[in-house]
PDB file of N, CA and C in Angstrom:
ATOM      1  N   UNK A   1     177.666  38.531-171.173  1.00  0.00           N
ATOM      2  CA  UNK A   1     177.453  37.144-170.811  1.00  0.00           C
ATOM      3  C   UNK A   1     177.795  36.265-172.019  1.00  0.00           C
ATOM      4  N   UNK A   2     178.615  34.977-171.657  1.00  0.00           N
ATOM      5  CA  UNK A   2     178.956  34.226-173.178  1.00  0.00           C
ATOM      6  C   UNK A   2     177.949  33.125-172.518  1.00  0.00           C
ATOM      7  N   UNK A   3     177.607  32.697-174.181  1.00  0.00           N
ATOM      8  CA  UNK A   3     176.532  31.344-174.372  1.00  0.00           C
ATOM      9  C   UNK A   3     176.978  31.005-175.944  1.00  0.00           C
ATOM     10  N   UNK A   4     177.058  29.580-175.804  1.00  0.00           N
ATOM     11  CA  UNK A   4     177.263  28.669-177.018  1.00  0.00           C
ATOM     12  C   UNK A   4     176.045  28.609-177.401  1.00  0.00           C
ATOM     13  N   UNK A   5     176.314  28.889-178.952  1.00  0.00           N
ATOM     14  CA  UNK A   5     175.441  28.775-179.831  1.00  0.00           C
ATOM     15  C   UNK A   5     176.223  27.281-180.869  1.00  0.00           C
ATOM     16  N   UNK A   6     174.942  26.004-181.010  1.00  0.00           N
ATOM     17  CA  UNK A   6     175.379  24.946-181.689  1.00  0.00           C
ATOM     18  C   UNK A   6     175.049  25.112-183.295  1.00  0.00           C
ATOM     19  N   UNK A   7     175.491  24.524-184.284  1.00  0.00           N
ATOM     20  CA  UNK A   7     174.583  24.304-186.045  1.00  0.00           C
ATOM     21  C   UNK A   7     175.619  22.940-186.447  1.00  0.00           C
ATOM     22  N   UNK A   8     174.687  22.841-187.127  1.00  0.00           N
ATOM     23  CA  UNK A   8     175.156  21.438-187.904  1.00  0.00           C
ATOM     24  C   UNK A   8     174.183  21.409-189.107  1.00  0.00           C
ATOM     25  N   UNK A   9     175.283  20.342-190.321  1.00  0.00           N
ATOM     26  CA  UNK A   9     175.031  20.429-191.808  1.00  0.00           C
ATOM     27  C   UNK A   9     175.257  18.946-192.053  1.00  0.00           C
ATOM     28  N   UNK A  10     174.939  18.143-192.562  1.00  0.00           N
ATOM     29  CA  UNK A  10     175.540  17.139-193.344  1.00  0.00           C
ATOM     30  C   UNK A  10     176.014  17.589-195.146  1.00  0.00           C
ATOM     31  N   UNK A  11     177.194  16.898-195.216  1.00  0.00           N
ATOM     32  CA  UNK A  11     177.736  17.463-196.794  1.00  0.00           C
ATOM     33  C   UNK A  11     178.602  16.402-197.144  1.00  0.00           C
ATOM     34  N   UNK A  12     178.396  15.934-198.149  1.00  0.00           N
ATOM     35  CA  UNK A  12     178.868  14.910-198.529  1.00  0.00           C
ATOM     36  C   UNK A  12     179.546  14.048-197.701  1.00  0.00           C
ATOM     37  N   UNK A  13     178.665  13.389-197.679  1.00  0.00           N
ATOM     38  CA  UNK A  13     178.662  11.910-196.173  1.00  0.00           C
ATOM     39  C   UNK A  13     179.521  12.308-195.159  1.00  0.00           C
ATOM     40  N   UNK A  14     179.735  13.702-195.040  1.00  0.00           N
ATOM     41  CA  UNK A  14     180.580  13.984-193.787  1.00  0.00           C
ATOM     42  C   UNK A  14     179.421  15.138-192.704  1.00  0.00           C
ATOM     43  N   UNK A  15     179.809  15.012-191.773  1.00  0.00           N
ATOM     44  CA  UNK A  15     179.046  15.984-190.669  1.00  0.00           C
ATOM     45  C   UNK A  15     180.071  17.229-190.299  1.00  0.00           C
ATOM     46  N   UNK A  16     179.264  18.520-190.778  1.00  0.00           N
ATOM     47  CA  UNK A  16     180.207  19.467-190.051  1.00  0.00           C
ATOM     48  C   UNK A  16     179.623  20.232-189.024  1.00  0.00           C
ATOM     49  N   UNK A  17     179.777  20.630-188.015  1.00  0.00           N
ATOM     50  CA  UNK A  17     179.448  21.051-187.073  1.00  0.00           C
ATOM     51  C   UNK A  17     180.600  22.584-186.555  1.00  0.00           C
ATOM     52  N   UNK A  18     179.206  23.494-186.125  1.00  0.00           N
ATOM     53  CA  UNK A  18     180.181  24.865-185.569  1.00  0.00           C
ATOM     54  C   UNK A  18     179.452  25.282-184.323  1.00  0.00           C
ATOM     55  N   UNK A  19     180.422  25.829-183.151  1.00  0.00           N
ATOM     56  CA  UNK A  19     180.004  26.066-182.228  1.00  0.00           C
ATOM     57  C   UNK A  19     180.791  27.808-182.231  1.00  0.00           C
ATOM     58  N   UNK A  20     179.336  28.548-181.581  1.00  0.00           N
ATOM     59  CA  UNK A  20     179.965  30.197-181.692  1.00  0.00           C
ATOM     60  C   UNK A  20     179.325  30.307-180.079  1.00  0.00           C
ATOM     61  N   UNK A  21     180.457  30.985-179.766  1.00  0.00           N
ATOM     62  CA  UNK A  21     180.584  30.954-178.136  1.00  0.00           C
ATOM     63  C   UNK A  21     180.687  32.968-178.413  1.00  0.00           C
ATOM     64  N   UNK A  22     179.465  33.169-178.231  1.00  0.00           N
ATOM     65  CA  UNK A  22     179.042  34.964-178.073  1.00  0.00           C
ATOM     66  C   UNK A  22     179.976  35.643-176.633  1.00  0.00           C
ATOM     67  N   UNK A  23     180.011  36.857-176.620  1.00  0.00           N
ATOM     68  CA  UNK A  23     180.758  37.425-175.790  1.00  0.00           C
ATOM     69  C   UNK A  23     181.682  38.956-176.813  1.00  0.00           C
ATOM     70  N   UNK A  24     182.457  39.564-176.115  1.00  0.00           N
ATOM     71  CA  UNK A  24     183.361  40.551-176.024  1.00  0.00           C
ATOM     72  C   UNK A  24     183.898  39.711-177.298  1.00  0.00           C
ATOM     73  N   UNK A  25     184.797  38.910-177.123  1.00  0.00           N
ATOM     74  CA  UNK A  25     185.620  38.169-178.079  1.00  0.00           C
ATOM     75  C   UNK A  25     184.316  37.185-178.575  1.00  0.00           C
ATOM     76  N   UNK A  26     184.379  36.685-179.353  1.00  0.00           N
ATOM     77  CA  UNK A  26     183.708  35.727-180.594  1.00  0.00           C
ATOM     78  C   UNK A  26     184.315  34.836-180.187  1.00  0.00           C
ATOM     79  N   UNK A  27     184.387  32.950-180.091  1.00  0.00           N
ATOM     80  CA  UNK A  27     184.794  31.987-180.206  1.00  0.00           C
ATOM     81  C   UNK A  27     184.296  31.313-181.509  1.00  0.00           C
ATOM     82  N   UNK A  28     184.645  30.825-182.642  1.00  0.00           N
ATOM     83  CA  UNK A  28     184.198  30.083-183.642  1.00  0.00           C
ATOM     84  C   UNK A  28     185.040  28.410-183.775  1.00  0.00           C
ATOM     85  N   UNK A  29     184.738  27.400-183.091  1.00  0.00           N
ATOM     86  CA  UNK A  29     185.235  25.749-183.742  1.00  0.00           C
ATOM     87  C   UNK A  29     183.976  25.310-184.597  1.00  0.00           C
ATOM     88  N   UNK A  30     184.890  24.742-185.872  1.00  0.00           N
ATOM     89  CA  UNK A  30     184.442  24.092-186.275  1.00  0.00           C
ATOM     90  C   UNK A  30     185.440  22.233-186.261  1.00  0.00           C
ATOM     91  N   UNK A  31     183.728  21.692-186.395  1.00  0.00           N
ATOM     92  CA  UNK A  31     184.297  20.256-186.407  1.00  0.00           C
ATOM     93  C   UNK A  31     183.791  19.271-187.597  1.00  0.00           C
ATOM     94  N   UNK A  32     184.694  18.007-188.192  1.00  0.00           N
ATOM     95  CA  UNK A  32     183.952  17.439-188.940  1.00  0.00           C
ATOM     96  C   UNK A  32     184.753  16.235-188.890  1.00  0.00           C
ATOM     97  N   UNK A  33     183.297  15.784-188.704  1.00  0.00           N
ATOM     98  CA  UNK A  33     183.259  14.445-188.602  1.00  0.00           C
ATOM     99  C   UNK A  33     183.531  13.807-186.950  1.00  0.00           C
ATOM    100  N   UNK A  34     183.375  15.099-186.459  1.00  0.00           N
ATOM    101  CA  UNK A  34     183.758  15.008-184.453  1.00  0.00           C
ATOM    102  C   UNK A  34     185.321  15.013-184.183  1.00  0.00           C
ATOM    103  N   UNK A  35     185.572  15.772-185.178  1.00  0.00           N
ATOM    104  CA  UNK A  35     187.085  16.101-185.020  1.00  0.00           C
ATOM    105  C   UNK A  35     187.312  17.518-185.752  1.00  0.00           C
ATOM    106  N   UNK A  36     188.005  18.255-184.165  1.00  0.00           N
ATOM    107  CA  UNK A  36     187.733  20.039-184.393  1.00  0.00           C
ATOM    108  C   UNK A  36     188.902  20.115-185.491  1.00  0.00           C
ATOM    109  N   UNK A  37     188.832  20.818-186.812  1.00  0.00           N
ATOM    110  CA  UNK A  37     189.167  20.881-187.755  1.00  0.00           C
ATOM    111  C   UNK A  37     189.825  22.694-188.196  1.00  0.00           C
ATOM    112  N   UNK A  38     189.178  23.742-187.368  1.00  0.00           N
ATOM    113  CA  UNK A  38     189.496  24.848-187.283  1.00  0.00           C
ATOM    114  C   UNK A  38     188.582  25.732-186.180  1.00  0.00           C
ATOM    115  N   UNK A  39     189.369  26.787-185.672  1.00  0.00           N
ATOM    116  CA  UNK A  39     188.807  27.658-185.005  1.00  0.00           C
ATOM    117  C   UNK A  39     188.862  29.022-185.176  1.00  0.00           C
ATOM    118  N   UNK A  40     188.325  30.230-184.870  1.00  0.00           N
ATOM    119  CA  UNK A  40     189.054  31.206-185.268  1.00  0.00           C
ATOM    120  C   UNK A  40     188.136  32.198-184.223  1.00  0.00           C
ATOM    121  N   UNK A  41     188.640  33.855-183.733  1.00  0.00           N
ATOM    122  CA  UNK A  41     188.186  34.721-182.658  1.00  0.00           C
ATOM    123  C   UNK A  41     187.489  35.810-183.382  1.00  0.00           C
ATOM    124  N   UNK A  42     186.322  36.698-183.059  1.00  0.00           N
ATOM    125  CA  UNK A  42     186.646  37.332-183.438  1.00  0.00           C
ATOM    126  C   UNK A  42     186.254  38.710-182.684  1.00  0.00           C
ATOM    127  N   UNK A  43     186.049  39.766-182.945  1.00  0.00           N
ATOM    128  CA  UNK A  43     185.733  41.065-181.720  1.00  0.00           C
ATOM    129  C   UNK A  43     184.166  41.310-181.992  1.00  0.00           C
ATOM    130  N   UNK A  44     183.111  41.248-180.938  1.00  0.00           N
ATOM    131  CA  UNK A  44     181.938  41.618-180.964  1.00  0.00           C
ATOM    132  C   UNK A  44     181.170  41.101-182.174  1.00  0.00           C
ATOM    133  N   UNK A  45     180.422  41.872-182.694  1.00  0.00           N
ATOM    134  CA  UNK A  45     179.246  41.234-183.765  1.00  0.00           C
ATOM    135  C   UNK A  45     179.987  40.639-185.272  1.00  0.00           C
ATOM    136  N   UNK A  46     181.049  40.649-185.516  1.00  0.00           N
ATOM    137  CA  UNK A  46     181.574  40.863-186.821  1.00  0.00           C
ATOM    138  C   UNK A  46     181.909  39.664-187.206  1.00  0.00           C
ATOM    139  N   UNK A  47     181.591  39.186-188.351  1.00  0.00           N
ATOM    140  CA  UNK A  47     181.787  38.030-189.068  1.00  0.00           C
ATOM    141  C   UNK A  47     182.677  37.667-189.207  1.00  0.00           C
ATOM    142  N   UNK A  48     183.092  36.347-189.008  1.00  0.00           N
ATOM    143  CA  UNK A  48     184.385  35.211-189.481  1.00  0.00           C
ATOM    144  C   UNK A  48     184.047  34.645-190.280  1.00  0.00           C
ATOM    145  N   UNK A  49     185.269  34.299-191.249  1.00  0.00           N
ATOM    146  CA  UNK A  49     185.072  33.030-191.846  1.00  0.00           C
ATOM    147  C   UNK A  49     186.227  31.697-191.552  1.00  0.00           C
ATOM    148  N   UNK A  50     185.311  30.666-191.299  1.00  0.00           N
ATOM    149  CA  UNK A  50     186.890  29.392-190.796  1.00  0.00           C
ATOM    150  C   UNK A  50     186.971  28.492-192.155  1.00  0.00           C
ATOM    151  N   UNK A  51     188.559  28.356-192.645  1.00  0.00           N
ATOM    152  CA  UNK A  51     188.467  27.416-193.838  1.00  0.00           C
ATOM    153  C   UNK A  51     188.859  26.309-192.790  1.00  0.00           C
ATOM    154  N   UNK A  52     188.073  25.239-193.526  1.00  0.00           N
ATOM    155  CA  UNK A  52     188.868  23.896-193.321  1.00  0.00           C
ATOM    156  C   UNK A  52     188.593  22.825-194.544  1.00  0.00           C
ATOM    157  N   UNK A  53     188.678  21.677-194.601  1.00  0.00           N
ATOM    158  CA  UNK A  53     188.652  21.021-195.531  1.00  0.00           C
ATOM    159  C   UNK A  53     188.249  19.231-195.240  1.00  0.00           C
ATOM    160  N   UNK A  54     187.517  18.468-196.187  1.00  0.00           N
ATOM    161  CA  UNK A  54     186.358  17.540-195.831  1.00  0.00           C
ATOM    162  C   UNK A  54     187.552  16.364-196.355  1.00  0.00           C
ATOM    163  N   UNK A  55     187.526  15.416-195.383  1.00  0.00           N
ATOM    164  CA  UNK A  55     188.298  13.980-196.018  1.00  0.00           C
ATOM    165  C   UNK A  55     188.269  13.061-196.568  1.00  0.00           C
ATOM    166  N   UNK A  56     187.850  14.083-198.074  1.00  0.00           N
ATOM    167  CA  UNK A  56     187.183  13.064-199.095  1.00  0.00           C
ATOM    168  C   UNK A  56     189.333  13.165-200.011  1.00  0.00           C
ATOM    169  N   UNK A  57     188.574  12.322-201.237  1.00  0.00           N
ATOM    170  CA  UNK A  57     190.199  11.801-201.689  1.00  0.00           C
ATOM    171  C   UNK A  57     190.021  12.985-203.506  1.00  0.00           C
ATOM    172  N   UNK A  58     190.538  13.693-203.649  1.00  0.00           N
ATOM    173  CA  UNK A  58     191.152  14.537-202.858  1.00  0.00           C
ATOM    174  C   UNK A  58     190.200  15.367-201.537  1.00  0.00           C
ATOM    175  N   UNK A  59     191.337  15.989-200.586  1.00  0.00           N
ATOM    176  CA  UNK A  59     190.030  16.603-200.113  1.00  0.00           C
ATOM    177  C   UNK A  59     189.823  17.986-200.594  1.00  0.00           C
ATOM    178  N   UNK A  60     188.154  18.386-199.701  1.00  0.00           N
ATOM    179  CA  UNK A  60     187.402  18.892-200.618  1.00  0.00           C
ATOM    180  C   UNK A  60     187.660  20.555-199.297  1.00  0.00           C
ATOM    181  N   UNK A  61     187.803  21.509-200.133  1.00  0.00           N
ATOM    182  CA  UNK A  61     188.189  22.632-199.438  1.00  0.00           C
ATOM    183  C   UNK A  61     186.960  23.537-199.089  1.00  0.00           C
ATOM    184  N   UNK A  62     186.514  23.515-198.009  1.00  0.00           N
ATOM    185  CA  UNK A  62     185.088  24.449-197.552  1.00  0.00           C
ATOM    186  C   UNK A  62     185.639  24.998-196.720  1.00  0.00           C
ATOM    187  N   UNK A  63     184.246  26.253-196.450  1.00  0.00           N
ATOM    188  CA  UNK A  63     184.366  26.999-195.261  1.00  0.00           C
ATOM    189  C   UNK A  63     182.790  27.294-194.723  1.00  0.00           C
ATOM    190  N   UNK A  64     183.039  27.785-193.471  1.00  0.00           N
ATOM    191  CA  UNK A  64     181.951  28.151-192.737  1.00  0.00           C
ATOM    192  C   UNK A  64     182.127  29.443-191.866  1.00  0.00           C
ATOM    193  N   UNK A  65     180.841  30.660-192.644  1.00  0.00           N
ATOM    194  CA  UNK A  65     181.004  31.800-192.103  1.00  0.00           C
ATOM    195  C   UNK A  65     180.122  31.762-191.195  1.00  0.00           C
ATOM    196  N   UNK A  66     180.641  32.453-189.705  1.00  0.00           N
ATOM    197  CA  UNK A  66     179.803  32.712-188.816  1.00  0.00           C
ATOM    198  C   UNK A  66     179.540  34.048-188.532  1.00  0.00           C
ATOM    199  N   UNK A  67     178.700  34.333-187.814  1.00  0.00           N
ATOM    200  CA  UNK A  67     178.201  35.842-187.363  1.00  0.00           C
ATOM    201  C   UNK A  67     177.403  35.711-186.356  1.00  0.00           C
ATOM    202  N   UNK A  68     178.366  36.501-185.102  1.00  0.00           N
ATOM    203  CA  UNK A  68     177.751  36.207-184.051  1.00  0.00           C
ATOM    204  C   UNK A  68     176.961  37.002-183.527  1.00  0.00           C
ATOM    205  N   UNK A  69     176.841  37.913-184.110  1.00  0.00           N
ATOM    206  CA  UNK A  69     175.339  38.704-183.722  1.00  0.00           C
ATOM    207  C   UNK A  69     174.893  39.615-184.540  1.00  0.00           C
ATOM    208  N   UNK A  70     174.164  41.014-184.565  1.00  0.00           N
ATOM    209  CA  UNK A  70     173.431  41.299-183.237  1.00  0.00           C
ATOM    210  C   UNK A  70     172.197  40.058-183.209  1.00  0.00           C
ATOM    211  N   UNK A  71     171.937  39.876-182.074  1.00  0.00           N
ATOM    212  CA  UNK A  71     170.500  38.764-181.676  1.00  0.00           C
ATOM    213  C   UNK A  71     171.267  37.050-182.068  1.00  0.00           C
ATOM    214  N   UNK A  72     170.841  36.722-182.685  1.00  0.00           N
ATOM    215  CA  UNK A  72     171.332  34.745-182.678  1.00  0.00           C
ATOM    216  C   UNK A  72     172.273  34.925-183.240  1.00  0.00           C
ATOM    217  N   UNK A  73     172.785  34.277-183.139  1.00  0.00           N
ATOM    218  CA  UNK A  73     174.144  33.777-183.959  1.00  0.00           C
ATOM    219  C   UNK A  73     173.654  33.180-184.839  1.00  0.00           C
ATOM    220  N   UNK A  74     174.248  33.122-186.072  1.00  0.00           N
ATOM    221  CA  UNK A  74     173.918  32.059-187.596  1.00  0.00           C
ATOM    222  C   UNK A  74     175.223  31.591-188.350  1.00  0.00           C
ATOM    223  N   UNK A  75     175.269  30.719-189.137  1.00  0.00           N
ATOM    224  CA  UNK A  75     176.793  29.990-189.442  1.00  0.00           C
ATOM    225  C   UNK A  75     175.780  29.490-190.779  1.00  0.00           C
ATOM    226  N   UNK A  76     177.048  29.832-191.967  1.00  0.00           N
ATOM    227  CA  UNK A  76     176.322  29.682-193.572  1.00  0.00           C
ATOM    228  C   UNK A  76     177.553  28.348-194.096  1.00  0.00           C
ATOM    229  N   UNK A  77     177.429  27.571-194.279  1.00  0.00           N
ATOM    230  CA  UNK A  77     178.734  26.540-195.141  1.00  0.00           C
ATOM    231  C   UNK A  77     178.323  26.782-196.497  1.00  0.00           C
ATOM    232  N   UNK A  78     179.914  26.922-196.918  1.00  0.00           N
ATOM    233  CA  UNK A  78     180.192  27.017-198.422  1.00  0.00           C
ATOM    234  C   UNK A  78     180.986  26.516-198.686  1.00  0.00           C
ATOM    235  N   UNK A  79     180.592  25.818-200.013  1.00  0.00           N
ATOM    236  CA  UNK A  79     181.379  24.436-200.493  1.00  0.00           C
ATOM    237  C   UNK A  79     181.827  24.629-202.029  1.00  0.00           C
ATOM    238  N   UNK A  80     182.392  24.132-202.644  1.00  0.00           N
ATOM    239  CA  UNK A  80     182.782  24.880-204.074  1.00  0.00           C
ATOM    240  C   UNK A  80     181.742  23.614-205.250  1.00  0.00           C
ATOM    241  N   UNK A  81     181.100  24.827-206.174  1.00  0.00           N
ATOM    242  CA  UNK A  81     180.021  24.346-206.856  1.00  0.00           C
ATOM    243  C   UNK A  81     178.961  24.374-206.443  1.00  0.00           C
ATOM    244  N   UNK A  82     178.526  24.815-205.260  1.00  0.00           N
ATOM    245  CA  UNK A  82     177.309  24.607-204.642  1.00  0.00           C
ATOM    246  C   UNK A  82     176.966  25.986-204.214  1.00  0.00           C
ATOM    247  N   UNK A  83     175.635  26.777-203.585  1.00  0.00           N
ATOM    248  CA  UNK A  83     175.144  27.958-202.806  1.00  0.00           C
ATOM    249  C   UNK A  83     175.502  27.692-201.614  1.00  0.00           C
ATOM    250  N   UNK A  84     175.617  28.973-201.251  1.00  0.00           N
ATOM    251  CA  UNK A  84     176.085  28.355-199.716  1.00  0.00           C
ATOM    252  C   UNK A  84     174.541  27.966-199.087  1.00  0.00           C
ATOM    253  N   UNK A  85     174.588  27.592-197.798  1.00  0.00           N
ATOM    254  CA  UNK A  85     173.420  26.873-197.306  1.00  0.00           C
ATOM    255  C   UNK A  85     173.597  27.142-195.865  1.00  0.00           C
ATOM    256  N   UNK A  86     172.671  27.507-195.221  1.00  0.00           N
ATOM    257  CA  UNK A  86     172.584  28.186-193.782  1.00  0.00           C
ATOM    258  C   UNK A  86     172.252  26.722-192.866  1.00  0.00           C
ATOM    259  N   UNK A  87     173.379  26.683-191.821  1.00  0.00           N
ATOM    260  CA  UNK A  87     173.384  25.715-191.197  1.00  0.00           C
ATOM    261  C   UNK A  87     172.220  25.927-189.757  1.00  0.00           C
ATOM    262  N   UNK A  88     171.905  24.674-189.711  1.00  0.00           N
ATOM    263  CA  UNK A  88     170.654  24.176-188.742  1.00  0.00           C
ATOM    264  C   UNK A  88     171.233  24.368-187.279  1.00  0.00           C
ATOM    265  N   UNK A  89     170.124  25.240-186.752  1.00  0.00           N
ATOM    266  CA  UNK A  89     170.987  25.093-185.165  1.00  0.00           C
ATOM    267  C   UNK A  89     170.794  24.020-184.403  1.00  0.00           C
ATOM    268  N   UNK A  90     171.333  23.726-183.813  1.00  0.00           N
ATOM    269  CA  UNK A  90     171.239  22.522-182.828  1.00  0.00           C
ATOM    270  C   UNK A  90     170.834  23.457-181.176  1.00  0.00           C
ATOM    271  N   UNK A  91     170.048  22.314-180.493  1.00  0.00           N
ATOM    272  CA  UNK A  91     169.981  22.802-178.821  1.00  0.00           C
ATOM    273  C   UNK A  91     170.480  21.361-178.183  1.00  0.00           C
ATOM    274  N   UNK A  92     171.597  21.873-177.543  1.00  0.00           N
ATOM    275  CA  UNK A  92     172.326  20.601-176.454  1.00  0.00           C
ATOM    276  C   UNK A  92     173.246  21.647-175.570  1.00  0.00           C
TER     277      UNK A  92
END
């Protein structure tokens, strides 16, 4: 059975947001700023990571690893200079 799993982060005045859609195949978008920025698949429980990058001047190059199982899904953003930081789930 697939079910979207939501998280969201604020990071430097930008909003990033990831949606992991569980199943056989993995679905991973990420979005920022409400504009999908990368996506990526992956097979059963096994971790992705999606780069994308924040539209600051220059911009700023992050990523967000997801892992879609076993049990919840969880999504960590990592940003350069910083720990990564486990993103907040959202319910919608």
């Amino acid at each position: 059975m697939r079910r979207r799993h939501h998280f969201h982060i604020d990071h430097a005045g930008h909003s990033v947001s990831a949606t992991v859609q569980t199943g056989r195949t993995a679905v991973v978008e990420v979005l920022v700023d409400g504009k999908e920025t990368g996506h990526a698949t992956t097979h059963h429980d096994h971790p992705v990571t999606v780069r994308v990058e924040l539209p600051t001047d220059p911009p700023t190059k992050v990523s967000v690893r997801a892992t879609p199982g076993p049990g919840i899904p969880r999504c960590v953003f990592e940003a350069p200079a910083t720990e990564p930081h486990i993103m907040s789930p959202r319910l919608y």
